[in-house]
PDB file of N, CA and C in Angstrom:
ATOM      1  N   UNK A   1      65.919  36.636  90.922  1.00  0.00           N
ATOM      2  CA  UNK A   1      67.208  36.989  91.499  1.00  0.00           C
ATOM      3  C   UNK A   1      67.944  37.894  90.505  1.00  0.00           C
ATOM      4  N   UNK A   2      68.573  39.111  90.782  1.00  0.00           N
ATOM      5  CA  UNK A   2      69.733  39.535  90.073  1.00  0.00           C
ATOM      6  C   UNK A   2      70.380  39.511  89.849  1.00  0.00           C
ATOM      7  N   UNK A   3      70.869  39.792  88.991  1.00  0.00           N
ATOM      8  CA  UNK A   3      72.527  39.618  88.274  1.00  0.00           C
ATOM      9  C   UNK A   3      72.962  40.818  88.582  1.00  0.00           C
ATOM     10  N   UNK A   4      74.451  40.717  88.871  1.00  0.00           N
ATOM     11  CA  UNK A   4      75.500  41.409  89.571  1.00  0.00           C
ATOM     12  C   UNK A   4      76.498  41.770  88.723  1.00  0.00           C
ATOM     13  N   UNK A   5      77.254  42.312  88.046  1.00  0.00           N
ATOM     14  CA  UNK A   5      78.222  41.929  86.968  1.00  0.00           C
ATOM     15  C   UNK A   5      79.389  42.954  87.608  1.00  0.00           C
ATOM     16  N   UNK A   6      80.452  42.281  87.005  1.00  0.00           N
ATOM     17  CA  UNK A   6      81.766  42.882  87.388  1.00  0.00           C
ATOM     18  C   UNK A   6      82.661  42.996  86.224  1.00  0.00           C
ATOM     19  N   UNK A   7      84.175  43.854  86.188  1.00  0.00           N
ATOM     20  CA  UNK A   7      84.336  44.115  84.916  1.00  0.00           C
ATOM     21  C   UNK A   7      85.426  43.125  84.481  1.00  0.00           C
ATOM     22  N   UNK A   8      85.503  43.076  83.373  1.00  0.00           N
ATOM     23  CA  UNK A   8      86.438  41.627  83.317  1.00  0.00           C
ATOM     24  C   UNK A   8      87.344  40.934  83.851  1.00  0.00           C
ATOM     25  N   UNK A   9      88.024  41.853  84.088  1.00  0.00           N
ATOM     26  CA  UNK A   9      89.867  42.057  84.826  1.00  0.00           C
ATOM     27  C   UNK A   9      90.057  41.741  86.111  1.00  0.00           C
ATOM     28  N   UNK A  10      88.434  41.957  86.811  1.00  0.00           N
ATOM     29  CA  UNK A  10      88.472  41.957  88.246  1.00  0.00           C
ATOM     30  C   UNK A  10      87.734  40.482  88.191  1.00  0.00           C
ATOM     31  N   UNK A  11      87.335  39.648  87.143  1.00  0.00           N
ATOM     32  CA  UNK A  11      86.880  38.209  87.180  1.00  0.00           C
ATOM     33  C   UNK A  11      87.417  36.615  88.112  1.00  0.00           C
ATOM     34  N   UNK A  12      88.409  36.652  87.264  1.00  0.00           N
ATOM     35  CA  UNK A  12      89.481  36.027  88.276  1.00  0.00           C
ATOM     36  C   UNK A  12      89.734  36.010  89.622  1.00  0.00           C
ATOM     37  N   UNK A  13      89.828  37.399  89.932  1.00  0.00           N
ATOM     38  CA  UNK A  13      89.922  37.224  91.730  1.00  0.00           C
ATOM     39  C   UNK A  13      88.872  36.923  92.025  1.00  0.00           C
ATOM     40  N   UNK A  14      87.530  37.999  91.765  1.00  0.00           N
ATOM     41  CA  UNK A  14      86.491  37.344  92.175  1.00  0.00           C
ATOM     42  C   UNK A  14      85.828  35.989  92.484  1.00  0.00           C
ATOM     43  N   UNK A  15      86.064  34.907  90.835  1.00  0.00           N
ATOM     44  CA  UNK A  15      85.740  34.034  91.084  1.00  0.00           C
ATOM     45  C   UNK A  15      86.312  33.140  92.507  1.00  0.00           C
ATOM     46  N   UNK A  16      87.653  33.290  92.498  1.00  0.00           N
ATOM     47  CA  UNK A  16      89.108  32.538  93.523  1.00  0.00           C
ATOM     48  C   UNK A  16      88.355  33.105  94.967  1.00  0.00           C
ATOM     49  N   UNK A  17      87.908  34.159  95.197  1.00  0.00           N
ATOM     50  CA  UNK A  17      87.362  34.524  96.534  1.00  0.00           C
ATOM     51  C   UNK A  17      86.730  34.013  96.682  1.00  0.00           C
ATOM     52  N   UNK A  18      85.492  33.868  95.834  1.00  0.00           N
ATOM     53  CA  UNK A  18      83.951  33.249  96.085  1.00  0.00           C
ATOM     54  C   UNK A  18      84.001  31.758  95.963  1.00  0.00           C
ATOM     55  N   UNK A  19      85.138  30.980  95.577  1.00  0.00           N
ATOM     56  CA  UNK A  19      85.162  29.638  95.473  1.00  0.00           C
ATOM     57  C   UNK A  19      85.909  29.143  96.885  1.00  0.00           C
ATOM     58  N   UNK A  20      86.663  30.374  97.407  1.00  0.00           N
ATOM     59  CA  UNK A  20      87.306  29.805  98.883  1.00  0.00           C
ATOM     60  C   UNK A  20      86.631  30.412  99.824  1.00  0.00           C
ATOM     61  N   UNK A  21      84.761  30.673  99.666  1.00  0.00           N
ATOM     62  CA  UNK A  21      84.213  31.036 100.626  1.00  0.00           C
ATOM     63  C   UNK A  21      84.228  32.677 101.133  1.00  0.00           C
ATOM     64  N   UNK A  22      85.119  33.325 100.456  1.00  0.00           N
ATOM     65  CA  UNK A  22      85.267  34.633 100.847  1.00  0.00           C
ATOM     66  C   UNK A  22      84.884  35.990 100.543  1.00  0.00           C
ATOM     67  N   UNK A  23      84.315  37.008 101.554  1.00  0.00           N
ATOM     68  CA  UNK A  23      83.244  37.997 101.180  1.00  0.00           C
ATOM     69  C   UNK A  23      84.129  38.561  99.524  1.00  0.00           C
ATOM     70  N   UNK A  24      83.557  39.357  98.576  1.00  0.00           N
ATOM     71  CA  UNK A  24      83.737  39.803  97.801  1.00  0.00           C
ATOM     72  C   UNK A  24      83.286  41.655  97.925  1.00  0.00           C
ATOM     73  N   UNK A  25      84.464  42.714  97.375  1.00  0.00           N
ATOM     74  CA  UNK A  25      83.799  44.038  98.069  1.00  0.00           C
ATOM     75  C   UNK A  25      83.774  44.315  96.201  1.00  0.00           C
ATOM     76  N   UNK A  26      82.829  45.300  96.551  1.00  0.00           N
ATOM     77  CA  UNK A  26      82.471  46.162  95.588  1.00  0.00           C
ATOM     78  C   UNK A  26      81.868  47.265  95.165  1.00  0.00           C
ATOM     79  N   UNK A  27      82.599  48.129  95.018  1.00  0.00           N
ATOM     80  CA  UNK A  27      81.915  49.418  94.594  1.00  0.00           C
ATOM     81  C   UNK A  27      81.134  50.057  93.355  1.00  0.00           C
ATOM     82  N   UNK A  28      79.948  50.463  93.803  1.00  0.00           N
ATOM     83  CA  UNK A  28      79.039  50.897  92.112  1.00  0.00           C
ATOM     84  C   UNK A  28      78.853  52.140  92.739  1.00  0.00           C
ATOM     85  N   UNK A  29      78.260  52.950  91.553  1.00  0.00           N
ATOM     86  CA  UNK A  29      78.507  54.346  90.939  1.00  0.00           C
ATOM     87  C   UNK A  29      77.068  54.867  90.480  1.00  0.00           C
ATOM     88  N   UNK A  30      77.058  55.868  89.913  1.00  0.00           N
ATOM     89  CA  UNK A  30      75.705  55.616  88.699  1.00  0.00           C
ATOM     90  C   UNK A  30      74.607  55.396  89.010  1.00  0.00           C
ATOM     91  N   UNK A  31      73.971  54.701  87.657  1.00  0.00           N
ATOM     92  CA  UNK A  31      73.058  54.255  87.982  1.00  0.00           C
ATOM     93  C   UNK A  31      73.101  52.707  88.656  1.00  0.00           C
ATOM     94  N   UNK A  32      73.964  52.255  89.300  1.00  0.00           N
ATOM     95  CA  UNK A  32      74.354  51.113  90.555  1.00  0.00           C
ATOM     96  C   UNK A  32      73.647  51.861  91.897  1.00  0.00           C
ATOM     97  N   UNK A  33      74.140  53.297  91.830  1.00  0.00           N
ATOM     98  CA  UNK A  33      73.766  53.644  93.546  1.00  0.00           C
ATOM     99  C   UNK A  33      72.402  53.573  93.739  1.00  0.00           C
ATOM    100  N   UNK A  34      72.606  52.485  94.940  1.00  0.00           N
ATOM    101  CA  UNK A  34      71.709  53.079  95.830  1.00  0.00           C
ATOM    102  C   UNK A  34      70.257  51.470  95.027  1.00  0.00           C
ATOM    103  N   UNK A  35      71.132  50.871  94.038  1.00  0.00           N
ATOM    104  CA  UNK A  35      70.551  49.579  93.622  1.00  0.00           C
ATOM    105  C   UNK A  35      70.294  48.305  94.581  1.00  0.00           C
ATOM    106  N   UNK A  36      71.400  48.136  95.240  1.00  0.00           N
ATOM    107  CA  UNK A  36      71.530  47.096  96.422  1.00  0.00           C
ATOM    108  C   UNK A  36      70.859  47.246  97.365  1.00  0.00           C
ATOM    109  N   UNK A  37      70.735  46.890  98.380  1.00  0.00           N
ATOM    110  CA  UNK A  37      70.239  46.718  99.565  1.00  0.00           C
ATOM    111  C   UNK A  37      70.170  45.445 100.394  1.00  0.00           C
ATOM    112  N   UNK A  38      70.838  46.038 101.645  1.00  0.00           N
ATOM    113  CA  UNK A  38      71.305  44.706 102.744  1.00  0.00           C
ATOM    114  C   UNK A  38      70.242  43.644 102.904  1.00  0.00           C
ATOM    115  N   UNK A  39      70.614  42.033 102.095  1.00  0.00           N
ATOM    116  CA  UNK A  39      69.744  41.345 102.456  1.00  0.00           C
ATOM    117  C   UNK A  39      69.690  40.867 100.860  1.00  0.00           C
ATOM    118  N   UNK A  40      69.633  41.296  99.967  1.00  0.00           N
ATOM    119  CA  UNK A  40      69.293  41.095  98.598  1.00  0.00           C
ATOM    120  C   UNK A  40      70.171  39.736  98.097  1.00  0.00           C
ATOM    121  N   UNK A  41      69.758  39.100  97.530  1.00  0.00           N
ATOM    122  CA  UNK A  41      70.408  37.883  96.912  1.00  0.00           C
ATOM    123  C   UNK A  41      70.541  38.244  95.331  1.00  0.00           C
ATOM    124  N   UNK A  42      71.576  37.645  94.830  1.00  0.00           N
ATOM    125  CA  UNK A  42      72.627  38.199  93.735  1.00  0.00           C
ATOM    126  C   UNK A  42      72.984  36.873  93.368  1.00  0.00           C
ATOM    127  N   UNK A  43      73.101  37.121  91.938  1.00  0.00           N
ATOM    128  CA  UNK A  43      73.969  35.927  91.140  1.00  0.00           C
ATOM    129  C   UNK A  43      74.749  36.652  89.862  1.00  0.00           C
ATOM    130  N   UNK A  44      75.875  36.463  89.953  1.00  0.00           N
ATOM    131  CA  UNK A  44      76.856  36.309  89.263  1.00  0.00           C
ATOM    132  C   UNK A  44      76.734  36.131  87.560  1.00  0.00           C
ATOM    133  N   UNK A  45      77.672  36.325  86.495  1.00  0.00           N
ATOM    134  CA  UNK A  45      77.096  36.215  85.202  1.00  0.00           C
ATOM    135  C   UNK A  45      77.368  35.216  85.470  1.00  0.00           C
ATOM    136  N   UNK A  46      78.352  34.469  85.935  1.00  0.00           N
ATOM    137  CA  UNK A  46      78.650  33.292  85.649  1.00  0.00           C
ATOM    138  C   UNK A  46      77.948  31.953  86.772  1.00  0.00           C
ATOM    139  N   UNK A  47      76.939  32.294  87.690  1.00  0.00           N
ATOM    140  CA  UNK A  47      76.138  31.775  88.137  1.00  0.00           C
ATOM    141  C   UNK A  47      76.561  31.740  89.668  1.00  0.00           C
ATOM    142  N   UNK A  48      77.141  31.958  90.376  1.00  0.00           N
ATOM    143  CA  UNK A  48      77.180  31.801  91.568  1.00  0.00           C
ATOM    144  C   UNK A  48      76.423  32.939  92.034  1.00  0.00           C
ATOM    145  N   UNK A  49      76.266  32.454  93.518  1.00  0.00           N
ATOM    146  CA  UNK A  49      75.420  33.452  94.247  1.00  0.00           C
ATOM    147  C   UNK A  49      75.800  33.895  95.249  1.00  0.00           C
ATOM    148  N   UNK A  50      75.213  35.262  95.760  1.00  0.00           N
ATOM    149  CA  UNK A  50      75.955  36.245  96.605  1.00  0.00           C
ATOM    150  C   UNK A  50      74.914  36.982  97.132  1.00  0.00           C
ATOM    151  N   UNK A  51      75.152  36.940  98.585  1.00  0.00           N
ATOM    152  CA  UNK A  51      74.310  37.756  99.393  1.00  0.00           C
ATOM    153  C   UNK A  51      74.883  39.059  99.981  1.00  0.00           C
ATOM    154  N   UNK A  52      74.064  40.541  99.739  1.00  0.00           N
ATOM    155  CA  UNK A  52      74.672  41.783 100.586  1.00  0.00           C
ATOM    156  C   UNK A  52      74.054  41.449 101.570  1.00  0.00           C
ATOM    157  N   UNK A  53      75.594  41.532 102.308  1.00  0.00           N
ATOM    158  CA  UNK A  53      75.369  41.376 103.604  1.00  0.00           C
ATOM    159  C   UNK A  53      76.040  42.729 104.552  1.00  0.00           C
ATOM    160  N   UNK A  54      76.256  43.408 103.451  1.00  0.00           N
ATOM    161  CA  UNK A  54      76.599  44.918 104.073  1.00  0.00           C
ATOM    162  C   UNK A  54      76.535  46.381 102.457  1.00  0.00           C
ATOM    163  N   UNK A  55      75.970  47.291 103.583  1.00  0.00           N
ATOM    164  CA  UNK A  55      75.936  48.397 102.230  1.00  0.00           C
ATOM    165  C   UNK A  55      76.812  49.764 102.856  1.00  0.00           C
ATOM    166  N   UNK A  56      77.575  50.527 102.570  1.00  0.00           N
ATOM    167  CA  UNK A  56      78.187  51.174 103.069  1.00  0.00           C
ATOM    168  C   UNK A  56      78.019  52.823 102.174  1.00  0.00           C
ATOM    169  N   UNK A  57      77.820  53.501 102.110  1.00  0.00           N
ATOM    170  CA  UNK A  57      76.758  54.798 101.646  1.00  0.00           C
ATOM    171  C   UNK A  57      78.080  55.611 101.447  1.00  0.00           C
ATOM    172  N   UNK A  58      78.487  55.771 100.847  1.00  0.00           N
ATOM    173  CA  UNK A  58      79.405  56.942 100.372  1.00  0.00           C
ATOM    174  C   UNK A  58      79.055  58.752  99.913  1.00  0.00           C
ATOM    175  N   UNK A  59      79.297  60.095 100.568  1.00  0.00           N
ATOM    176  CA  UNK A  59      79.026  60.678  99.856  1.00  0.00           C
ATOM    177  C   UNK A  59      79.997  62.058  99.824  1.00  0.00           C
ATOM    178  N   UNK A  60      81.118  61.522 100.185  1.00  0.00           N
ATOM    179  CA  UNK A  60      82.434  62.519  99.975  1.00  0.00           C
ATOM    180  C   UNK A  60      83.214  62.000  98.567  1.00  0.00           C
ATOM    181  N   UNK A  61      83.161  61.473  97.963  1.00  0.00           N
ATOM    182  CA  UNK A  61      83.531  60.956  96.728  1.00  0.00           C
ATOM    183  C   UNK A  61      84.521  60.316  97.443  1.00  0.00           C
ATOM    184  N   UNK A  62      85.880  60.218  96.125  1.00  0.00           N
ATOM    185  CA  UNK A  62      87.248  59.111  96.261  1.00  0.00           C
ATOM    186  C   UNK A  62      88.026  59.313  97.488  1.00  0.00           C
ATOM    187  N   UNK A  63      87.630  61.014  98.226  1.00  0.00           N
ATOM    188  CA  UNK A  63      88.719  60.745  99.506  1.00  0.00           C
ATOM    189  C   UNK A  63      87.852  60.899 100.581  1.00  0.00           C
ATOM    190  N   UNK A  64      86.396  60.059 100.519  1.00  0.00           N
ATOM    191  CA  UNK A  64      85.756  59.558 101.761  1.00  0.00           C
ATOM    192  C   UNK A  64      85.993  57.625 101.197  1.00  0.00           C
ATOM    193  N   UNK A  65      85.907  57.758 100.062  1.00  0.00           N
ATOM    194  CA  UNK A  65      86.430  56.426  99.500  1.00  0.00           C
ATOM    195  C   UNK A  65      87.658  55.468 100.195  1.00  0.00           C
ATOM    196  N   UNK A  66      88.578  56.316  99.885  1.00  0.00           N
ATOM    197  CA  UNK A  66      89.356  55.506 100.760  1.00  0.00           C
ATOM    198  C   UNK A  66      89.843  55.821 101.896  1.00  0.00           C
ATOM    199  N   UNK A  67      89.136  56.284 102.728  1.00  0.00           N
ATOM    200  CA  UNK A  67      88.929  55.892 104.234  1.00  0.00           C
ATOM    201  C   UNK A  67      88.495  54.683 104.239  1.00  0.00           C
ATOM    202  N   UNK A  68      87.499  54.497 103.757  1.00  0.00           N
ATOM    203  CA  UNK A  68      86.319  53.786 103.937  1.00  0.00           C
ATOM    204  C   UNK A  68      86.183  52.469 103.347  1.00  0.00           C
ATOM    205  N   UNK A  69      87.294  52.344 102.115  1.00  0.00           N
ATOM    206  CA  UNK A  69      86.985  51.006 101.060  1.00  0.00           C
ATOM    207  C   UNK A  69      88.138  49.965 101.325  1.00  0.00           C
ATOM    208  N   UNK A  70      88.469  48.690 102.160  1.00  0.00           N
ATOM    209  CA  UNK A  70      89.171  48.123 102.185  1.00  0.00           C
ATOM    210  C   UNK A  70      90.388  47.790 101.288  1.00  0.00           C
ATOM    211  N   UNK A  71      89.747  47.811  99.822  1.00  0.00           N
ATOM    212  CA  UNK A  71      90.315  47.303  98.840  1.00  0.00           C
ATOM    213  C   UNK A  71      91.136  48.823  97.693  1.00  0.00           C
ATOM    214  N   UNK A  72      91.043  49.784  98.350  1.00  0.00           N
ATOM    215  CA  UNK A  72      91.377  50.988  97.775  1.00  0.00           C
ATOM    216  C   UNK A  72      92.636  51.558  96.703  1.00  0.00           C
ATOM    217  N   UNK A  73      93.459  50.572  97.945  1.00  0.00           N
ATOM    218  CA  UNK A  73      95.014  50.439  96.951  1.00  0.00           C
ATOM    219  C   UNK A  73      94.861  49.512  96.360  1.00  0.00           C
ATOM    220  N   UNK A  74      94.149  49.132  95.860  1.00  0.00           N
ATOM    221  CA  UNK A  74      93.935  48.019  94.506  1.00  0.00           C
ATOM    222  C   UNK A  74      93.401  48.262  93.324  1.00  0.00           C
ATOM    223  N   UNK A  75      92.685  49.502  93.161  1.00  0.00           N
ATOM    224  CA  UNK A  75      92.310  50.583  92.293  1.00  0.00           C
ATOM    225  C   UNK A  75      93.317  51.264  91.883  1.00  0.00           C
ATOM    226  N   UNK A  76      93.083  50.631  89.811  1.00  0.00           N
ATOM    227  CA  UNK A  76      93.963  51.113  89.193  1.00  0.00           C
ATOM    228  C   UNK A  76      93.678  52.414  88.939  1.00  0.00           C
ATOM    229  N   UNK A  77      94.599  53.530  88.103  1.00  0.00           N
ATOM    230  CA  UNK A  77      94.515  54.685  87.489  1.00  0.00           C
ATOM    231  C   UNK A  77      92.941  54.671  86.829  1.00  0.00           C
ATOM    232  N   UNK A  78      92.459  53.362  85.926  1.00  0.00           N
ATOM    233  CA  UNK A  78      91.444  53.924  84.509  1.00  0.00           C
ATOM    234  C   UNK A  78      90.158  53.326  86.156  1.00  0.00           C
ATOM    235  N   UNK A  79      90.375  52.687  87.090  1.00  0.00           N
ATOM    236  CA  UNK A  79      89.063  52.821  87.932  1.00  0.00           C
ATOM    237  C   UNK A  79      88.860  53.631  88.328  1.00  0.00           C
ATOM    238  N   UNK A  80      89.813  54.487  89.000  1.00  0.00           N
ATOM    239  CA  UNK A  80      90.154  55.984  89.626  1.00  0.00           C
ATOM    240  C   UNK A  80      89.515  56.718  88.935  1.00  0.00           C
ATOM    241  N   UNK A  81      89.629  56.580  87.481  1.00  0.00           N
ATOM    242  CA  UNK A  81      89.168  57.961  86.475  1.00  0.00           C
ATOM    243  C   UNK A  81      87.584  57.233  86.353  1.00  0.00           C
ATOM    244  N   UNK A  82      87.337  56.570  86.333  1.00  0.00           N
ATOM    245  CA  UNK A  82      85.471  55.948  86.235  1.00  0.00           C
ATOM    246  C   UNK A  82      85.091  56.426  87.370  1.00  0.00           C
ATOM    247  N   UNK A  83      85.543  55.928  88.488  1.00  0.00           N
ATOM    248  CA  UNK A  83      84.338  56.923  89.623  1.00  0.00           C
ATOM    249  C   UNK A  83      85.031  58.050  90.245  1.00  0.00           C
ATOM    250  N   UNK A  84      86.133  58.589  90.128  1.00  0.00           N
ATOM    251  CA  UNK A  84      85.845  59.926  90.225  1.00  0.00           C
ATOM    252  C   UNK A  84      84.932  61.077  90.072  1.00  0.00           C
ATOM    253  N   UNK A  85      84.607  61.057  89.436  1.00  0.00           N
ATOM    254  CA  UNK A  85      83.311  62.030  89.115  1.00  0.00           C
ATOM    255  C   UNK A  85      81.987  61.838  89.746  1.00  0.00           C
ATOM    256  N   UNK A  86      82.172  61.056  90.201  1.00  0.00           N
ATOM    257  CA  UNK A  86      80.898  60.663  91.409  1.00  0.00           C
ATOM    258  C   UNK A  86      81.205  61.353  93.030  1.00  0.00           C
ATOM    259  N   UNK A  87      79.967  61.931  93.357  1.00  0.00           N
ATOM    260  CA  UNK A  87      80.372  61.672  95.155  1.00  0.00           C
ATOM    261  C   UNK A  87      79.444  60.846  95.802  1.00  0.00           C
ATOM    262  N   UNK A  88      78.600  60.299  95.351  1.00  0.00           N
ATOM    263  CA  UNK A  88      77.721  59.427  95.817  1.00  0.00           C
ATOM    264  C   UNK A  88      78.245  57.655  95.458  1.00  0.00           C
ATOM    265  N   UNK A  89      78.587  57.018  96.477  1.00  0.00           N
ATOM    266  CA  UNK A  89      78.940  55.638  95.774  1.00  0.00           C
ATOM    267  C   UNK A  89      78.668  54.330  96.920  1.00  0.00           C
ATOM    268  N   UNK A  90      78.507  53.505  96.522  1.00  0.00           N
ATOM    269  CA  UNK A  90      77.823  51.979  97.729  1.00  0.00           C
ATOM    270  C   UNK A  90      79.149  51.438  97.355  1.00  0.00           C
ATOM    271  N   UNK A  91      79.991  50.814  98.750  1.00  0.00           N
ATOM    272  CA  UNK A  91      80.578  50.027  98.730  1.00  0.00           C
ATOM    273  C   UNK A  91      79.608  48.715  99.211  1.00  0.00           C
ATOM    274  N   UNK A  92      79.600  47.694  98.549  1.00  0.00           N
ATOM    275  CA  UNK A  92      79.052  46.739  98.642  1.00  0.00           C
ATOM    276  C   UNK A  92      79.857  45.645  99.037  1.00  0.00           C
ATOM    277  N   UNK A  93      79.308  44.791 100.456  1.00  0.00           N
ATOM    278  CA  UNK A  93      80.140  43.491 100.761  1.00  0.00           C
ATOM    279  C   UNK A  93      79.886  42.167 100.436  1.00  0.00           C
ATOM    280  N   UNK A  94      79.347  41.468  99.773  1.00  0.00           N
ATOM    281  CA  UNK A  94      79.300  40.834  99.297  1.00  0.00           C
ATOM    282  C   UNK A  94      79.245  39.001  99.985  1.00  0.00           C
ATOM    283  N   UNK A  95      78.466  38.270 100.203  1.00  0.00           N
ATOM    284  CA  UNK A  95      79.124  37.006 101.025  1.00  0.00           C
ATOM    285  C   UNK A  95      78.752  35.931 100.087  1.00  0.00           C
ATOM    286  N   UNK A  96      79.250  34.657  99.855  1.00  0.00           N
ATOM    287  CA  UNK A  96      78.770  33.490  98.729  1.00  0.00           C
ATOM    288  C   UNK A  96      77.859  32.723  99.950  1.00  0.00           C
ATOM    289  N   UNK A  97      76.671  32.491  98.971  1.00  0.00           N
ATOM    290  CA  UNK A  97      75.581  31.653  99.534  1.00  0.00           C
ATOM    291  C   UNK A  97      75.477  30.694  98.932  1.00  0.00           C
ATOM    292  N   UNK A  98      75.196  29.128  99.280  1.00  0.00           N
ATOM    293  CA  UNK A  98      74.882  27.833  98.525  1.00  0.00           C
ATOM    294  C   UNK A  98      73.812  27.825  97.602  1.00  0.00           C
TER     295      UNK A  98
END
């Protein structure tokens, strides 16, 4: 199984979602794209587990981004400046599995 990692700051919510049952979204970049795939089982650094249960293909960069990314206005300035420079990006949905 893989490990999934997220960046520190965004830990907290994450964990609070995935402990009240709730999908988790996430966007990778890089060498992330194009890593996932619908169906794949995922675990957490900190051990929980997570199934994609959706992959969403990005390739207008940040303003096909947020059309497209639920969580968009929640992206600070220094995330903004990390994937900007990308036009290729997976929003990833994320669901907690037992």
């Amino acid at each position: 199984m893989n490990i999934i990692n997220f960046p520190v700051e965004e830990e907290s919510d994450i964990r609070l979602r995935i402990s009240k049952g709730k999908k988790v979204f996430s966007v990778r970049v890089s060498r992330e794209y194009g890593r996932y795939k619908k169906g794949d089982e995922l675990r957490t650094e900190w051990g929980d587990k997570l199934l994609v249960s959706d992959v969403i293909k990005i390739s207008g960069g940040v303003e096909e981004l947020r059309e497209k990314y639920v969580f968009f206005r929640e992206l600070n300035e220094r995330m903004l400046s990390e994937i900007k420079p990308y036009k290729e990006m997976d929003i990833l949905t994320l669901s907690p599995t037992a």
